[in-house]
PDB file of N, CA and C in Angstrom:
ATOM      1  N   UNK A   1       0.845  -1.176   0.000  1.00  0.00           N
ATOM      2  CA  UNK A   1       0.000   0.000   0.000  1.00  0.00           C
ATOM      3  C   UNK A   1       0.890   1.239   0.000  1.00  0.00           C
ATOM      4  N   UNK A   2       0.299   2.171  -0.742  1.00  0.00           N
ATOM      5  CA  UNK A   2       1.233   3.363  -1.032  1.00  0.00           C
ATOM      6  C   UNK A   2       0.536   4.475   0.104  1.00  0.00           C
ATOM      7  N   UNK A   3       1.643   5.002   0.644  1.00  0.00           N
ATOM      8  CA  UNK A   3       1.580   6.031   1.762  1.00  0.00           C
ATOM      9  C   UNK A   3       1.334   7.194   1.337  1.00  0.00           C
ATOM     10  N   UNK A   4       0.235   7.571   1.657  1.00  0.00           N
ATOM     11  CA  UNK A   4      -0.216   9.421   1.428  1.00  0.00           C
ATOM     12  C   UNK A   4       0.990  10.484   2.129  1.00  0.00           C
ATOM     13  N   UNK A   5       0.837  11.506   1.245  1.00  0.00           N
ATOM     14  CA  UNK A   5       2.143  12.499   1.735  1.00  0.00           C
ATOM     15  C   UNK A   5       1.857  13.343   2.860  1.00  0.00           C
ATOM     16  N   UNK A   6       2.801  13.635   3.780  1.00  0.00           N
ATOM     17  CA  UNK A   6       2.101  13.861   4.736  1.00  0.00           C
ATOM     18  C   UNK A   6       1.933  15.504   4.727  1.00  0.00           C
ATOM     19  N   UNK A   7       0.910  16.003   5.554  1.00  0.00           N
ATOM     20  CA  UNK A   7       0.709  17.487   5.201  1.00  0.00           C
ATOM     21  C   UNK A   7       1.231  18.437   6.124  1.00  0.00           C
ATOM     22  N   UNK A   8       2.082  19.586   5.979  1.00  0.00           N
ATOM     23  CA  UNK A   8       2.478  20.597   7.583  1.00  0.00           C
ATOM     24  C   UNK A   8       1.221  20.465   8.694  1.00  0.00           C
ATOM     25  N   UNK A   9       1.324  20.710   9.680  1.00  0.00           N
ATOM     26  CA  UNK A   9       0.532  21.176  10.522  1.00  0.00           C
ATOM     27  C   UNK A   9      -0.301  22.072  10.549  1.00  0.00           C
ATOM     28  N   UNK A  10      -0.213  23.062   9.688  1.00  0.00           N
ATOM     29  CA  UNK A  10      -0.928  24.119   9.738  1.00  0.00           C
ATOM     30  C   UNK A  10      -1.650  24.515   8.395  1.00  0.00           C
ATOM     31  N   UNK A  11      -1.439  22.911   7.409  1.00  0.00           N
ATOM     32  CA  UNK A  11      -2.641  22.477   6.121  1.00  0.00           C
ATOM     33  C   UNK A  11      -3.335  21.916   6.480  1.00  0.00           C
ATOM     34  N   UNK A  12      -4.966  21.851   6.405  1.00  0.00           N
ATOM     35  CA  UNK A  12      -6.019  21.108   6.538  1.00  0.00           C
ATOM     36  C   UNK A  12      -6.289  20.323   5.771  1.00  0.00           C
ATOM     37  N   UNK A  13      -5.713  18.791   5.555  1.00  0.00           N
ATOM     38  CA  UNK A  13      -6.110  18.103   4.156  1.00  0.00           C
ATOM     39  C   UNK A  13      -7.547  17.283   4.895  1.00  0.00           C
ATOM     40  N   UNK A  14      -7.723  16.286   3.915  1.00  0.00           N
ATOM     41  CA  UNK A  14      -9.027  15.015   3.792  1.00  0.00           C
ATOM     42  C   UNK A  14      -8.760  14.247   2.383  1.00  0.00           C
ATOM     43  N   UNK A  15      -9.388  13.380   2.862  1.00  0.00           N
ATOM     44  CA  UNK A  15      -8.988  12.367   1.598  1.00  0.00           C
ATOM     45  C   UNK A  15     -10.092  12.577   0.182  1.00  0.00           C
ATOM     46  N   UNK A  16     -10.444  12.342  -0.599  1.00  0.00           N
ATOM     47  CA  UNK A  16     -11.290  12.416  -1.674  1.00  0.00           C
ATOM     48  C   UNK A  16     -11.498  11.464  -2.766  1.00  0.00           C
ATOM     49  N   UNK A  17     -12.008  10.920  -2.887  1.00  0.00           N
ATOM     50  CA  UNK A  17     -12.156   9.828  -3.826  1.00  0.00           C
ATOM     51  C   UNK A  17     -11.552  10.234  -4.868  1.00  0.00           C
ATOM     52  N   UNK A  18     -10.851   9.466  -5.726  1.00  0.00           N
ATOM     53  CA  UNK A  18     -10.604   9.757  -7.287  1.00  0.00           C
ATOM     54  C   UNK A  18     -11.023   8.953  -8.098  1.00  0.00           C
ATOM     55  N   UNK A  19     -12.113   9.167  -9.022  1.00  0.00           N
ATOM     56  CA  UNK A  19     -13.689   8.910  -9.630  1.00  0.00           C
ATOM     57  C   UNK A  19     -12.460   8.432 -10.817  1.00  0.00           C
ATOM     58  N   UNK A  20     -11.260   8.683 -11.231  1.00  0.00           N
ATOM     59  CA  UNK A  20     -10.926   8.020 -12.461  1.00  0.00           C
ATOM     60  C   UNK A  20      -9.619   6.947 -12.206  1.00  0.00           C
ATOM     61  N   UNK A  21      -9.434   6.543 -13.220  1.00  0.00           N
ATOM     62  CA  UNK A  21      -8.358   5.723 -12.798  1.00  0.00           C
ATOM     63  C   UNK A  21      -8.812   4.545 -12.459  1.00  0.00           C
ATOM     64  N   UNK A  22     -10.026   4.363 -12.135  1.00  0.00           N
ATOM     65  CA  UNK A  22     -10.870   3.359 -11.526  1.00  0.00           C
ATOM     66  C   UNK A  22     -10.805   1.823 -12.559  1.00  0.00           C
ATOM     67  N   UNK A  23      -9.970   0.930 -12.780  1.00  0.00           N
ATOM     68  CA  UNK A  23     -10.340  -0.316 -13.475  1.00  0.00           C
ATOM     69  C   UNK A  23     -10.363  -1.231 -12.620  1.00  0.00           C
ATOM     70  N   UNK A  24     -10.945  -2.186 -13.221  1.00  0.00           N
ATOM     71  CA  UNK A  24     -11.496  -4.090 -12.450  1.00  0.00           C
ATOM     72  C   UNK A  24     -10.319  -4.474 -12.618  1.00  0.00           C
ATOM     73  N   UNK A  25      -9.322  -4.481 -13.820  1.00  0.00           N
ATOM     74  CA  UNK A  25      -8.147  -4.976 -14.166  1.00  0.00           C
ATOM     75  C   UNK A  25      -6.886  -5.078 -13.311  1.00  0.00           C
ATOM     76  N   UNK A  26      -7.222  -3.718 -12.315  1.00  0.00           N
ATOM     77  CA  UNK A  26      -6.055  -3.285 -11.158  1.00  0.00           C
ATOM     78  C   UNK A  26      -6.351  -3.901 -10.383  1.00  0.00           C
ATOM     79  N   UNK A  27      -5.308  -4.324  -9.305  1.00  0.00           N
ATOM     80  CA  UNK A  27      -5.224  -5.294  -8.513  1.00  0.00           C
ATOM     81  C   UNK A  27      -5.761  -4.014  -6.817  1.00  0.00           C
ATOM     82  N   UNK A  28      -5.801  -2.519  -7.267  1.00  0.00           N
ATOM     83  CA  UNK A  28      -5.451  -1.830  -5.892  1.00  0.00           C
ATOM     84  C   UNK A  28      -6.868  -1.580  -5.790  1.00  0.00           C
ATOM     85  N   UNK A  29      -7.182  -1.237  -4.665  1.00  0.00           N
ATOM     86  CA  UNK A  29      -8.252  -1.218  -3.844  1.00  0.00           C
ATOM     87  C   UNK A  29      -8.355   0.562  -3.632  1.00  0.00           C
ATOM     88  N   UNK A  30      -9.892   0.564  -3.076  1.00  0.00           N
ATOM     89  CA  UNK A  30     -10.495   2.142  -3.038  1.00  0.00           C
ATOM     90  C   UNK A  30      -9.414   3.245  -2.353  1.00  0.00           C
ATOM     91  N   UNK A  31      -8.948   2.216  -1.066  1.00  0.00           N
ATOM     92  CA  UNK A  31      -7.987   3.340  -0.152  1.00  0.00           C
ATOM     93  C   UNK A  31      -6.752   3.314  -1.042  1.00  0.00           C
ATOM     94  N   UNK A  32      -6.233   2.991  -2.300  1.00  0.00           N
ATOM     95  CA  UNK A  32      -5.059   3.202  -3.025  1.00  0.00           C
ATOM     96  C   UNK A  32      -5.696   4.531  -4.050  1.00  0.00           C
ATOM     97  N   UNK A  33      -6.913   4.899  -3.861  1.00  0.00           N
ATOM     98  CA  UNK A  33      -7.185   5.958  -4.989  1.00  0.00           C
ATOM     99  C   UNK A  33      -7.683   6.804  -4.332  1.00  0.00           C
ATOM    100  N   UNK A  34      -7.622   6.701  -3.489  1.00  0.00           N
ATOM    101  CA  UNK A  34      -7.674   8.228  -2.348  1.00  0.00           C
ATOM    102  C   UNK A  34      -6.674   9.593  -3.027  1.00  0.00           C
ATOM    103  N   UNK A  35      -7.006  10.869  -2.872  1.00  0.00           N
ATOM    104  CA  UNK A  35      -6.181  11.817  -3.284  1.00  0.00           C
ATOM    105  C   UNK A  35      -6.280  12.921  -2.212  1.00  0.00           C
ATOM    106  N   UNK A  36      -5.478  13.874  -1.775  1.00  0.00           N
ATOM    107  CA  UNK A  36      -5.660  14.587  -0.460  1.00  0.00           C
ATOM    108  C   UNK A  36      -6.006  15.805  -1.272  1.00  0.00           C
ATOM    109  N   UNK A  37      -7.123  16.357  -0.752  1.00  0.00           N
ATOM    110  CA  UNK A  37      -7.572  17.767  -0.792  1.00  0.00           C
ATOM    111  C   UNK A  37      -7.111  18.378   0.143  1.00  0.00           C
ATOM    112  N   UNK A  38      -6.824  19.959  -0.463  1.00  0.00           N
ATOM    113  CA  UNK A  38      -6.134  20.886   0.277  1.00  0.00           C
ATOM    114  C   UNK A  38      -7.200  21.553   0.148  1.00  0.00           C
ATOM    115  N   UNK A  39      -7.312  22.556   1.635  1.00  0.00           N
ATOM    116  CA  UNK A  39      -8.052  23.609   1.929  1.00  0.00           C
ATOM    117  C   UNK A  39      -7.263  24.789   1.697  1.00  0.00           C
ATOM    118  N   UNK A  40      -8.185  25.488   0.703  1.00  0.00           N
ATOM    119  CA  UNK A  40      -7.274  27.515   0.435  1.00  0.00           C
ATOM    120  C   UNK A  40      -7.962  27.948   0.586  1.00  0.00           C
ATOM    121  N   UNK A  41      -7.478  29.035   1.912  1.00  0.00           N
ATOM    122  CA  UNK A  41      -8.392  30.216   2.114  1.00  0.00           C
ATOM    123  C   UNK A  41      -7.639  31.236   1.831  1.00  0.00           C
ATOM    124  N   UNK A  42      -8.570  32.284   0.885  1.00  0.00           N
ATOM    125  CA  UNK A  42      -8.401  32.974   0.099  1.00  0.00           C
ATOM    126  C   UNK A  42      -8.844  34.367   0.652  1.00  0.00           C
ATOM    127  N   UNK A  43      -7.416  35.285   0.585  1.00  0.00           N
ATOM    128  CA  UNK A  43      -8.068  36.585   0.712  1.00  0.00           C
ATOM    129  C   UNK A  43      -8.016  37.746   0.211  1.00  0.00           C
ATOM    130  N   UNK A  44      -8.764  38.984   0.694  1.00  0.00           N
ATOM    131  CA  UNK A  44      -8.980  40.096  -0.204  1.00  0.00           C
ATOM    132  C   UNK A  44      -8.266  40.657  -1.080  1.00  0.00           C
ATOM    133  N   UNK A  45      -6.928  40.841  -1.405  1.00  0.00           N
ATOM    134  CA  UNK A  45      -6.185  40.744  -1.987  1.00  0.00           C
ATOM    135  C   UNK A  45      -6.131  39.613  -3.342  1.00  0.00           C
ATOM    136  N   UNK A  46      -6.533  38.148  -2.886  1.00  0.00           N
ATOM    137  CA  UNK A  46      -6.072  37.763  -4.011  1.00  0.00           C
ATOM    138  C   UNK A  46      -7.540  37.685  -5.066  1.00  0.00           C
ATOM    139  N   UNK A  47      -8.628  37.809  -4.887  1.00  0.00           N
ATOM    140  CA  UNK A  47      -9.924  38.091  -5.077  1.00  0.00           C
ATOM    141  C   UNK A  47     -10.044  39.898  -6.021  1.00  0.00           C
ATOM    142  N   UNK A  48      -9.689  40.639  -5.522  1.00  0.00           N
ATOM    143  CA  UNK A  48      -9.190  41.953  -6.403  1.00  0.00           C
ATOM    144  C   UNK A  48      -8.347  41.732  -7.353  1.00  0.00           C
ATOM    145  N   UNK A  49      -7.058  41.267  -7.197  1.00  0.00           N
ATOM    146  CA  UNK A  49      -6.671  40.711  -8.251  1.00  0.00           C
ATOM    147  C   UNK A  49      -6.792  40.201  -9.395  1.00  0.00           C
ATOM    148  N   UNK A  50      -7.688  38.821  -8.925  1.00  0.00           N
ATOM    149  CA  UNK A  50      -8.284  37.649  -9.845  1.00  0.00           C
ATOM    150  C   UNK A  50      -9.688  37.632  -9.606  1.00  0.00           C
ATOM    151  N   UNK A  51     -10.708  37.883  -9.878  1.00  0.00           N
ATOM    152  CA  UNK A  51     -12.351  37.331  -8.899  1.00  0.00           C
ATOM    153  C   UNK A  51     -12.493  36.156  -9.802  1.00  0.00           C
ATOM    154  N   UNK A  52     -11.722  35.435 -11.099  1.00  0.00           N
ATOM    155  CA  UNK A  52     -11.858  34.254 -10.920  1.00  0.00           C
ATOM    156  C   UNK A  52     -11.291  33.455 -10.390  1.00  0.00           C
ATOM    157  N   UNK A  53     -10.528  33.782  -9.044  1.00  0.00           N
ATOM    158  CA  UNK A  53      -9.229  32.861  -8.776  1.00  0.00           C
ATOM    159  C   UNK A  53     -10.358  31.877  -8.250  1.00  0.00           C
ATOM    160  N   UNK A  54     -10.621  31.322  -7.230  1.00  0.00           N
ATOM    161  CA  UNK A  54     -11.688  29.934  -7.076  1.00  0.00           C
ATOM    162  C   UNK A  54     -11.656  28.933  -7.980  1.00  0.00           C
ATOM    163  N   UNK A  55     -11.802  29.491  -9.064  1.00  0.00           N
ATOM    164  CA  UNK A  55     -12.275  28.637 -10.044  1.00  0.00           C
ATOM    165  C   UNK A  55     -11.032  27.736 -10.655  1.00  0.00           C
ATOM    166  N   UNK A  56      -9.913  28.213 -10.029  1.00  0.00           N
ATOM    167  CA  UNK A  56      -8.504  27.621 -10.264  1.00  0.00           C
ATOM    168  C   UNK A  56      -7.767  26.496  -9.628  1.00  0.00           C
ATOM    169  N   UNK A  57      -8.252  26.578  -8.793  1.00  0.00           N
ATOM    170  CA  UNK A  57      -8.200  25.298  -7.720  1.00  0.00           C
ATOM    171  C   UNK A  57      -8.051  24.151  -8.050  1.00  0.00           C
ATOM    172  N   UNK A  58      -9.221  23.718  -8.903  1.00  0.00           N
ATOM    173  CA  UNK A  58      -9.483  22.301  -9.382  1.00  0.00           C
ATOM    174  C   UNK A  58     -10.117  21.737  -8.544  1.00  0.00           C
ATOM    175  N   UNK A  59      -9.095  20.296  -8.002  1.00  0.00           N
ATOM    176  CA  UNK A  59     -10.472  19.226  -7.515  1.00  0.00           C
ATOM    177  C   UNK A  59      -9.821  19.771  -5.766  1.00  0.00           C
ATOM    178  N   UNK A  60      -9.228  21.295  -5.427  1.00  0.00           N
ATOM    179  CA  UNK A  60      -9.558  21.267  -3.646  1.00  0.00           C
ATOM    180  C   UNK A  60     -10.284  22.400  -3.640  1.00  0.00           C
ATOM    181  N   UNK A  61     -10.293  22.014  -2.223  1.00  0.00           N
ATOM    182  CA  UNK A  61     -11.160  23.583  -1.756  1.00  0.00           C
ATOM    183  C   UNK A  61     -10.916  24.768  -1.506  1.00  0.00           C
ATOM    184  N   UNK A  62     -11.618  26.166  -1.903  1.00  0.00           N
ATOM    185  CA  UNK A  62     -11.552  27.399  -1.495  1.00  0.00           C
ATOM    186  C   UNK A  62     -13.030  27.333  -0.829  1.00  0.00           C
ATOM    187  N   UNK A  63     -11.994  28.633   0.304  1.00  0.00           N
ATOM    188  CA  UNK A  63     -13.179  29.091   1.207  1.00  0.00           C
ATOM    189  C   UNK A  63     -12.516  30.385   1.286  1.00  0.00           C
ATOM    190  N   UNK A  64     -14.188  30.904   1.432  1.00  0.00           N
ATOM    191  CA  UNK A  64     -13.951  32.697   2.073  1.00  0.00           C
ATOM    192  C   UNK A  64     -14.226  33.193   3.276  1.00  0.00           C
ATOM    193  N   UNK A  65     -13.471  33.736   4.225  1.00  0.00           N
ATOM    194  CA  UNK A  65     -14.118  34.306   5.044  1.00  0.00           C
ATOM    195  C   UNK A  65     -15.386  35.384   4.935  1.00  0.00           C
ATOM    196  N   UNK A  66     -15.756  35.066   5.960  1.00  0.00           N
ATOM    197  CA  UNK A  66     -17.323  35.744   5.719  1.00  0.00           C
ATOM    198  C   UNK A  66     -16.417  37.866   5.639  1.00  0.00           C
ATOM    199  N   UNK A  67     -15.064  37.265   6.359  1.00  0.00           N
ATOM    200  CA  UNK A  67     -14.788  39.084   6.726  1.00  0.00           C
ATOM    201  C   UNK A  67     -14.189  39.536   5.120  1.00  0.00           C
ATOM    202  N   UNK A  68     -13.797  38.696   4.334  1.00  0.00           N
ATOM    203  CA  UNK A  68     -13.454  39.011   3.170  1.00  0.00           C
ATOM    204  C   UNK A  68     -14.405  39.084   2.449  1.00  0.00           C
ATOM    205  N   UNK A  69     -15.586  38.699   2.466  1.00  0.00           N
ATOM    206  CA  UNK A  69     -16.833  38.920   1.495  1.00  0.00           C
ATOM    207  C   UNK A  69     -17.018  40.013   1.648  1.00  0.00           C
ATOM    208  N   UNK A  70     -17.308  40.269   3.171  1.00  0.00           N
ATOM    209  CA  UNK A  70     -17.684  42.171   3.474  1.00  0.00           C
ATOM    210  C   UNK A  70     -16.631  43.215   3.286  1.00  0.00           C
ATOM    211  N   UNK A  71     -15.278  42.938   3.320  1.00  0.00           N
ATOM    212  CA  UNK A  71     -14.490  43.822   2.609  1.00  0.00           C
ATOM    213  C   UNK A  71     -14.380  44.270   0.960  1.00  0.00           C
ATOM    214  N   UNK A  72     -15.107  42.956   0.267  1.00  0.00           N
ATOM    215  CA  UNK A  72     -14.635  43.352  -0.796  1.00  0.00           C
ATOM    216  C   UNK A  72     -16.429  44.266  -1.312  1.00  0.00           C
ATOM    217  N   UNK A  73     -17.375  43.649  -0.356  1.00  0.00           N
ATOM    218  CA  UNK A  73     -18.398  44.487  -0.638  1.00  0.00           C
ATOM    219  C   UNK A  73     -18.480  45.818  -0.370  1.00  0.00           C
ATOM    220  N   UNK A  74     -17.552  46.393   0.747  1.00  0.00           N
ATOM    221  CA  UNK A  74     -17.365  47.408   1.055  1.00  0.00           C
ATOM    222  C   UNK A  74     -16.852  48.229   0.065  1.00  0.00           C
ATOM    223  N   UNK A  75     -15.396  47.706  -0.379  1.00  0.00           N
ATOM    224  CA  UNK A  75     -14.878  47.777  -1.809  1.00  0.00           C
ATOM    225  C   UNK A  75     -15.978  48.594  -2.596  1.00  0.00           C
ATOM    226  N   UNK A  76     -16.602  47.647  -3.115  1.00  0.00           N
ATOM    227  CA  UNK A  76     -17.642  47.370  -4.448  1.00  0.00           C
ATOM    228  C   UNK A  76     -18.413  48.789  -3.927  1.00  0.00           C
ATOM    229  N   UNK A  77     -18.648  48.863  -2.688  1.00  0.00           N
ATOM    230  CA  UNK A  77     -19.658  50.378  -2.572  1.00  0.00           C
ATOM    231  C   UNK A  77     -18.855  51.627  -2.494  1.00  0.00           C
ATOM    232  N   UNK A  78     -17.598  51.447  -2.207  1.00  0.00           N
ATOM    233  CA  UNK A  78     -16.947  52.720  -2.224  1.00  0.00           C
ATOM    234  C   UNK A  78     -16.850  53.064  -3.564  1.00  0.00           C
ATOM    235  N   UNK A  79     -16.237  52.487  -4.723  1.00  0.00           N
ATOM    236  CA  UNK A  79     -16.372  52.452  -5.441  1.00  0.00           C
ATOM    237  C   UNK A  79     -17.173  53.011  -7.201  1.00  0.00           C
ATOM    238  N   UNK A  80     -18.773  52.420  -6.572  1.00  0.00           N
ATOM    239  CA  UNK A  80     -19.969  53.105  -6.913  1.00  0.00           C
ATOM    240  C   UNK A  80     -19.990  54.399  -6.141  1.00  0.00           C
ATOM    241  N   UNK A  81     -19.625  55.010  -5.876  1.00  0.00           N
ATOM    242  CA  UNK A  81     -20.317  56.364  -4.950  1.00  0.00           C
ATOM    243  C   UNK A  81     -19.220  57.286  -5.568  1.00  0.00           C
TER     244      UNK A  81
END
């Protein structure tokens, strides 16, 4: 069995299925197709930048703080005015 890499302390991984790769022919089993998702939290800065960055990720996760939503809405109204 092949050993998952291990993550710093201060990355939040989880395991995730990987939906491909999947044959009857292979001898390895479900926990050999495990893949670790990384958690990115993303902030105001990199969102001004990019507002499609999210979408870059691929198969981990972004999250926003709720305080970066309201900054950049704040943003967005200074802005208009």
């Amino acid at each position: 069995m092949l050993e998952a890499p291990v993550a710093p302390e201060d990355q939040v991984t989880q395991p995730r299925r990987n939906g491909q790769n999947q044959h009857n022919t292979s001898a390895r089993t479900d926990m050999d197709l495990q893949v670790l998702v990384k958690n990115f939290v993303l902030d105001t800065n990199v969102l001004l930048h990019d507002p499609n960055s999210p979408l870059h990720f691929q198969e981990n996760q972004v999250l926003l703080p709720i305080e970066v939503i309201e900054e950049i809405d704040r943003f967005k109204r200074d802005h208009s005015e």
